[in-house]
N, C-alpha and C. Protein backbone atom coordinates (compact mmCIF):
# COMPACT_ATOMS: atom_id res chain seq x y z
N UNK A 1 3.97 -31.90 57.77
CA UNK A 1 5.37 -32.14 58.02
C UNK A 1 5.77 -31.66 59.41
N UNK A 2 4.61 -30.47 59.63
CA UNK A 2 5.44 -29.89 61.26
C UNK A 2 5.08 -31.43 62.10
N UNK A 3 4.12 -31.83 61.96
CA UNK A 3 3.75 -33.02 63.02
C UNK A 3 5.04 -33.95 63.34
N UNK A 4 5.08 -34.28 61.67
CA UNK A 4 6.32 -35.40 61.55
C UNK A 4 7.42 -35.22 61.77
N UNK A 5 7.79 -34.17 61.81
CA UNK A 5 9.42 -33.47 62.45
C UNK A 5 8.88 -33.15 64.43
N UNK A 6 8.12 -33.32 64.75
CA UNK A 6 7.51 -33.37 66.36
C UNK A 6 7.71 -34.68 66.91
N UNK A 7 7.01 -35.42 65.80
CA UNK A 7 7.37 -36.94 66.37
C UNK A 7 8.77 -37.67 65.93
N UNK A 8 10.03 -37.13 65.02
CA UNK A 8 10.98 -37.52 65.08
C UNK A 8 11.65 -36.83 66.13
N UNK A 9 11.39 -35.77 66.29
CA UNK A 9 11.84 -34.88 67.70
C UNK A 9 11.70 -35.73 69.29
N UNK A 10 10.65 -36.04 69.07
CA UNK A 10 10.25 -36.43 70.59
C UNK A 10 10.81 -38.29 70.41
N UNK A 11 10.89 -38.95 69.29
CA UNK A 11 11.03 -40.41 68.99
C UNK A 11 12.98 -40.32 69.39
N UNK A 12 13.43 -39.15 68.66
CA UNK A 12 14.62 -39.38 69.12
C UNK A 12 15.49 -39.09 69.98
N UNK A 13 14.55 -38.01 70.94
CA UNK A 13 15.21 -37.44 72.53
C UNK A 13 14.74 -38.14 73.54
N UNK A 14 13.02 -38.36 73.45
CA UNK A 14 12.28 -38.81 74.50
C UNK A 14 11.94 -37.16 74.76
N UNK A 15 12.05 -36.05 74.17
CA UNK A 15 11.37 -34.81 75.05
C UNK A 15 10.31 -34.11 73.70
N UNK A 16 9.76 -33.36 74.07
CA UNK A 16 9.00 -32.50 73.04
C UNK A 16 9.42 -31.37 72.31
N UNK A 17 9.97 -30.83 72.89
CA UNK A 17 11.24 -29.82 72.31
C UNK A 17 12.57 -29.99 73.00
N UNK A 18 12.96 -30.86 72.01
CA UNK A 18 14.52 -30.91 72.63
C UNK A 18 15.70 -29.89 72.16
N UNK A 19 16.72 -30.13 72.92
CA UNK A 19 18.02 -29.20 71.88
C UNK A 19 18.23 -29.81 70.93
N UNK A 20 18.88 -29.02 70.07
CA UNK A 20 19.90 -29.63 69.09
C UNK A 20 20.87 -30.45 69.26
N UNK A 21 21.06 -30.34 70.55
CA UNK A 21 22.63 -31.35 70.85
C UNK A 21 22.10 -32.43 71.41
N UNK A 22 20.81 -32.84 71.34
CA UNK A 22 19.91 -33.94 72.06
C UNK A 22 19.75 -34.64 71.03
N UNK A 23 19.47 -33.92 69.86
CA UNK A 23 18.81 -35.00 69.00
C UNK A 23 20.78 -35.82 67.77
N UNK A 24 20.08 -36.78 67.40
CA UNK A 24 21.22 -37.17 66.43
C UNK A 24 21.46 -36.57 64.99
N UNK A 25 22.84 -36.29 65.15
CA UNK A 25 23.53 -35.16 64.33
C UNK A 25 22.36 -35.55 63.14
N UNK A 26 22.41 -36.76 62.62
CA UNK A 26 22.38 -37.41 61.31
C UNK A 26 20.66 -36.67 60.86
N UNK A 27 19.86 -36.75 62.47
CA UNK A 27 18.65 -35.92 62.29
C UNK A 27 18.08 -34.23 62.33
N UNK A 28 19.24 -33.91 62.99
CA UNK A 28 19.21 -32.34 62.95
C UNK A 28 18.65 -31.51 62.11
N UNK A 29 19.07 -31.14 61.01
CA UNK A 29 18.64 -30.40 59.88
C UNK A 29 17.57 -31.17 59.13
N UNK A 30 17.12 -32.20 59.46
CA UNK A 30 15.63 -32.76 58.84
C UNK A 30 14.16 -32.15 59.81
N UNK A 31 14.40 -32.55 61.35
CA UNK A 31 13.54 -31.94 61.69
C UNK A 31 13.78 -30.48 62.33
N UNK A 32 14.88 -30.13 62.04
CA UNK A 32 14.87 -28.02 62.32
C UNK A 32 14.21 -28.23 60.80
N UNK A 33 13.87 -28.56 59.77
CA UNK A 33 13.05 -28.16 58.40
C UNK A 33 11.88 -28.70 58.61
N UNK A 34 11.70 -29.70 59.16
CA UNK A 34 10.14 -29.91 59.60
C UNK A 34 9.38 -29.31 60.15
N UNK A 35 10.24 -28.72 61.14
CA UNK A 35 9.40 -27.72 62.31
C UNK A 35 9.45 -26.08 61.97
N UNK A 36 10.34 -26.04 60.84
CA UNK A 36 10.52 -24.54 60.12
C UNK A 36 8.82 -24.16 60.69
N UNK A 37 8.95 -22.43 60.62
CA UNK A 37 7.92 -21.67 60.95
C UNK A 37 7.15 -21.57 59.77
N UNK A 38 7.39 -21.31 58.98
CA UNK A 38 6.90 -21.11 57.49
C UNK A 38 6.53 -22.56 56.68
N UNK A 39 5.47 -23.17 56.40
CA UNK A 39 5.02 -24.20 55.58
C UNK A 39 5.81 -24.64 54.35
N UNK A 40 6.29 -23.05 54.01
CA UNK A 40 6.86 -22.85 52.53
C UNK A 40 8.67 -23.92 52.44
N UNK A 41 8.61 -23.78 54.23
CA UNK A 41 10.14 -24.24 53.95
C UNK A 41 10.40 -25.24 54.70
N UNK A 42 9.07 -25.71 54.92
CA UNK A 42 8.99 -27.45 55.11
C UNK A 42 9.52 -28.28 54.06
N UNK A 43 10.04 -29.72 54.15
CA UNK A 43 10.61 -30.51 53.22
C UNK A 43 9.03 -31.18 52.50
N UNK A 44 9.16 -31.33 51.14
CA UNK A 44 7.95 -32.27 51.05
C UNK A 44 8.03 -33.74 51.68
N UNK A 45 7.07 -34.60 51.84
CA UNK A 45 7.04 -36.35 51.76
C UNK A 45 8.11 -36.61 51.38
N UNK A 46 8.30 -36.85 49.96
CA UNK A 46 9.58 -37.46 49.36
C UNK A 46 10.85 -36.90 49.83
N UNK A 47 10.93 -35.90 50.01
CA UNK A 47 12.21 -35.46 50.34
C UNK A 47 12.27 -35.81 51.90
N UNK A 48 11.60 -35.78 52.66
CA UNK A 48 11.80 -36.39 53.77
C UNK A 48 12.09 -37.92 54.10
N UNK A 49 11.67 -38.62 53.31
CA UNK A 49 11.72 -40.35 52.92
C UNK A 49 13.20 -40.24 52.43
N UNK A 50 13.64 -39.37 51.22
CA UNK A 50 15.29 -39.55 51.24
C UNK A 50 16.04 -39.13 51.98
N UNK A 51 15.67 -38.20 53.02
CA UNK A 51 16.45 -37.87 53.95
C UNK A 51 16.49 -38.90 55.03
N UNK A 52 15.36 -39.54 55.23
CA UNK A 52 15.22 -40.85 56.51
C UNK A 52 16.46 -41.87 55.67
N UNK A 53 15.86 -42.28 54.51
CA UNK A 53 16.54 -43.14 54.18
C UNK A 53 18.14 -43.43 54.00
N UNK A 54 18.48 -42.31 53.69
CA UNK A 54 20.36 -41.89 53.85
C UNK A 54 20.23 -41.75 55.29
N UNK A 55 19.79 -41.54 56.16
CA UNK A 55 19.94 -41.22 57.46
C UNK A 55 20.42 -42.39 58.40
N UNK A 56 19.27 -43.36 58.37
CA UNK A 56 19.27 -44.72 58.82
C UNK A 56 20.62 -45.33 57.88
N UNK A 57 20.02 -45.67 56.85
CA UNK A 57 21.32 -46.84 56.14
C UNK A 57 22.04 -46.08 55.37
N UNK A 58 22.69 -45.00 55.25
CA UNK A 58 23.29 -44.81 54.72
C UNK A 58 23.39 -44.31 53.53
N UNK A 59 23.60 -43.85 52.26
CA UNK A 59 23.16 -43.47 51.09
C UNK A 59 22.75 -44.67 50.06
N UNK A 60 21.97 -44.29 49.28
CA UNK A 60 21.49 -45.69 48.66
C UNK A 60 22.57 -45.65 47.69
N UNK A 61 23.00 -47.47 47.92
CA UNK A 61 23.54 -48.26 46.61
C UNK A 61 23.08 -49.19 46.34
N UNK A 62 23.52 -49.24 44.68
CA UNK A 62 23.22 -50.53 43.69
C UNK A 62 23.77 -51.27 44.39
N UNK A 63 23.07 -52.75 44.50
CA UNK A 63 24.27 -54.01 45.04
C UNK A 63 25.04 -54.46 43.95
N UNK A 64 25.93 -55.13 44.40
CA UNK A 64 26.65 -55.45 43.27
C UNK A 64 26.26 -57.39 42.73
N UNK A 65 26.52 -57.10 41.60
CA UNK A 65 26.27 -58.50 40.73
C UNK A 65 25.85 -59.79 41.76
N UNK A 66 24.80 -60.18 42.15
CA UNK A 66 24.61 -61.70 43.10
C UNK A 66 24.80 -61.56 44.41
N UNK A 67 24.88 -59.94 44.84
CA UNK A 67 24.31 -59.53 46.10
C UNK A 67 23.28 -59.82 46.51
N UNK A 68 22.62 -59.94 47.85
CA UNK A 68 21.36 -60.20 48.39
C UNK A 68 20.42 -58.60 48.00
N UNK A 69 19.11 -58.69 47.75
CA UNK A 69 18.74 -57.59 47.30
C UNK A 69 18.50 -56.72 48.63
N UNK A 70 18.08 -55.63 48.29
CA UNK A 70 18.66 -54.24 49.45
C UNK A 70 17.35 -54.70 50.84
N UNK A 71 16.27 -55.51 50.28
CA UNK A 71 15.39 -55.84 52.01
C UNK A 71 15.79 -56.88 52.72
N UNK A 72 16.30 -58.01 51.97
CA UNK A 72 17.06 -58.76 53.27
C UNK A 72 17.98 -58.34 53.53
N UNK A 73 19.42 -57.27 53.12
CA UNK A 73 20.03 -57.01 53.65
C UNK A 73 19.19 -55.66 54.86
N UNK A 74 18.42 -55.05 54.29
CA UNK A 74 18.23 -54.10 55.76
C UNK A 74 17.44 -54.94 56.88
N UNK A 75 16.74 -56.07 56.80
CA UNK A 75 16.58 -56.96 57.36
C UNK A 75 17.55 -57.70 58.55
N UNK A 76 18.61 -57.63 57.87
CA UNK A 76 19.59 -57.92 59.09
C UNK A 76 19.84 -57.30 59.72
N UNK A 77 19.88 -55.93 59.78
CA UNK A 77 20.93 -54.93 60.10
C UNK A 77 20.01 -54.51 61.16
N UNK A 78 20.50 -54.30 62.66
CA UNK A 78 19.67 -53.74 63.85
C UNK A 78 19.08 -52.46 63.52
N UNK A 79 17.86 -52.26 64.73
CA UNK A 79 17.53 -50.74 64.25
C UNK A 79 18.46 -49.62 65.01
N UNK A 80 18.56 -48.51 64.71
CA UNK A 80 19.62 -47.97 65.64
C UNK A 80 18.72 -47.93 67.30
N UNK A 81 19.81 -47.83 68.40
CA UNK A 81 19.44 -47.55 69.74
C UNK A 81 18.72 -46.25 69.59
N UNK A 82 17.78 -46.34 70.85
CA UNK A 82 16.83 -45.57 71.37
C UNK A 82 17.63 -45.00 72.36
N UNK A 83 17.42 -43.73 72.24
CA UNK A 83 17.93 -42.38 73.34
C UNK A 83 17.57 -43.42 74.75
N UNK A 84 18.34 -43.14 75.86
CA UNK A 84 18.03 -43.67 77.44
C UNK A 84 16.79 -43.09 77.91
N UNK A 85 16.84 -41.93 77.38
CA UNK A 85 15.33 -41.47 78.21
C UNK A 85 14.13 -41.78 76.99
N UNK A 86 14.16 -42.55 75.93
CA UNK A 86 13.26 -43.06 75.35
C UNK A 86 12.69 -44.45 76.29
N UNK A 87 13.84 -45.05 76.31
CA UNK A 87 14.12 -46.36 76.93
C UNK A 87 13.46 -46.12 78.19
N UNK A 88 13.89 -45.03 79.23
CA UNK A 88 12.83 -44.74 80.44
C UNK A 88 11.71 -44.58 80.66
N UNK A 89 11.45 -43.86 79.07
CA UNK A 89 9.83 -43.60 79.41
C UNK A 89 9.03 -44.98 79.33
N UNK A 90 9.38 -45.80 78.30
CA UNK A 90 9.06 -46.52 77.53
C UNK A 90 8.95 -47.67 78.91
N UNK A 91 9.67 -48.02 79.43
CA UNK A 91 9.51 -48.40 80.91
C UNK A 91 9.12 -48.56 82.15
N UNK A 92 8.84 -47.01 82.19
CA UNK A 92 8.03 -46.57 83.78
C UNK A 92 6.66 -46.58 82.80
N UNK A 93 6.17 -46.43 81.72
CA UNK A 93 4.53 -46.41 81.21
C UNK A 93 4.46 -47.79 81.02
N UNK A 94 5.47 -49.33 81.06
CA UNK A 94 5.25 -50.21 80.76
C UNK A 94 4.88 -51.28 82.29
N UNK A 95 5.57 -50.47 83.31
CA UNK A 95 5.19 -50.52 84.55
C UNK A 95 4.11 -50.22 85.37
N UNK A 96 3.72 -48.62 84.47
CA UNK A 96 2.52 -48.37 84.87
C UNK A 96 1.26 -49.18 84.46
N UNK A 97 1.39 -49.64 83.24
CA UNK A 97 0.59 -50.54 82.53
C UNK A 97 0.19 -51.90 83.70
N UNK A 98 1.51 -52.37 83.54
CA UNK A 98 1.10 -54.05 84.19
C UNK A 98 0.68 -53.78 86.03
N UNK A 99 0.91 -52.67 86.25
CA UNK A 99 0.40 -51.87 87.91
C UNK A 99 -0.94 -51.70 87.54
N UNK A 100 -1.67 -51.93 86.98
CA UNK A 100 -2.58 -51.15 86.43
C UNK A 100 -3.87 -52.58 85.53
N UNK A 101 -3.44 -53.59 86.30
CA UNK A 101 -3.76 -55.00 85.76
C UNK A 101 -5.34 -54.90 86.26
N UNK A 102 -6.19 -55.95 85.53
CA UNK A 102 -7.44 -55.87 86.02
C UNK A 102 -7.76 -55.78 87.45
N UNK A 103 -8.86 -55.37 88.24
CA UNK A 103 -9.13 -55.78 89.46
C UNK A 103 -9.10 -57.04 90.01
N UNK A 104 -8.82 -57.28 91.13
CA UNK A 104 -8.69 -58.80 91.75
C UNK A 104 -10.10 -59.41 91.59
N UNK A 105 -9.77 -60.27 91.40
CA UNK A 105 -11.41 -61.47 91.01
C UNK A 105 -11.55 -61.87 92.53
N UNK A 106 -12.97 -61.25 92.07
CA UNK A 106 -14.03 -61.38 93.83
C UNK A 106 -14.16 -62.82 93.61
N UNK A 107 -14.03 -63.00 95.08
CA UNK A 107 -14.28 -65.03 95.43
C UNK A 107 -15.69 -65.23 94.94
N UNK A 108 -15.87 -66.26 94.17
CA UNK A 108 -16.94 -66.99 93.98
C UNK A 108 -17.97 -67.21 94.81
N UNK A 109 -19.33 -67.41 94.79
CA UNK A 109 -20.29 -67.06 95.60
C UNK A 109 -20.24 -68.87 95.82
N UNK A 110 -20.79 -68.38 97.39
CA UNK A 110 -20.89 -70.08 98.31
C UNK A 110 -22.12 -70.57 97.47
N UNK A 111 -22.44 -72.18 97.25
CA UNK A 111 -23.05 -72.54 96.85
C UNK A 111 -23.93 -72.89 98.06
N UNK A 112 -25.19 -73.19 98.46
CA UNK A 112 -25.79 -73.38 99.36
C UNK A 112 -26.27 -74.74 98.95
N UNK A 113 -26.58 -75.99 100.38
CA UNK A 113 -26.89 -77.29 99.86
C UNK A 113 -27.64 -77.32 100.58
């Protein structure tokens, strides 16, 4: 769980240890319990899956009578925005990438006649 509260940490600041006032309210107290010092007072799996899940959409409801069922509706629904400095990193390494393209193709050797 410490891992997985590291990578919601860093997924939702863009930093490795961020503040509290960096990350989103809605995530706060999920990963300060992920990253707890003590194992003992880590969240389990499941309880972390209901905490994502109220987090993102909201608390779960029944649909009502001839509603669309609950995956095409989360299907529609955007994912939330990425922090700016997610968006930056995510950018300058996507730059670095295509900078970073194969070597130039050596000219073809003369054919001799």
């Amino acid at each position: 769980m410490f891992a997985l509260g590291a990578v919601l940490a860093y997924a939702a600041s863009g930093h490795t240890v961020p503040e509290q006032s960096e990350l989103p309210p809605g995530l706060r107290r999920l990963v300060a319990s992920c990253l707890a010092r003590d194992p003992a007072d880590r969240p389990s799996a499941p309880e972390v899956l209901r905490a994502l899940s109220t987090t993102t959409t909201g608390p779960a409801q029944t649909p009502a009578a001839g509603a669309a069922p609950a995956a095409t509706v989360l299907d529609e629904q955007a994912p939330p925005p990425l922090p700016g400095r997610v968006v930056a990193a995510l950018a300058a390494q996507s730059a670095e990438l295509l900078a970073s393209e194969l070597p130039a193709a050596r000219p073809a050797p003369q054919k001799v006649h």
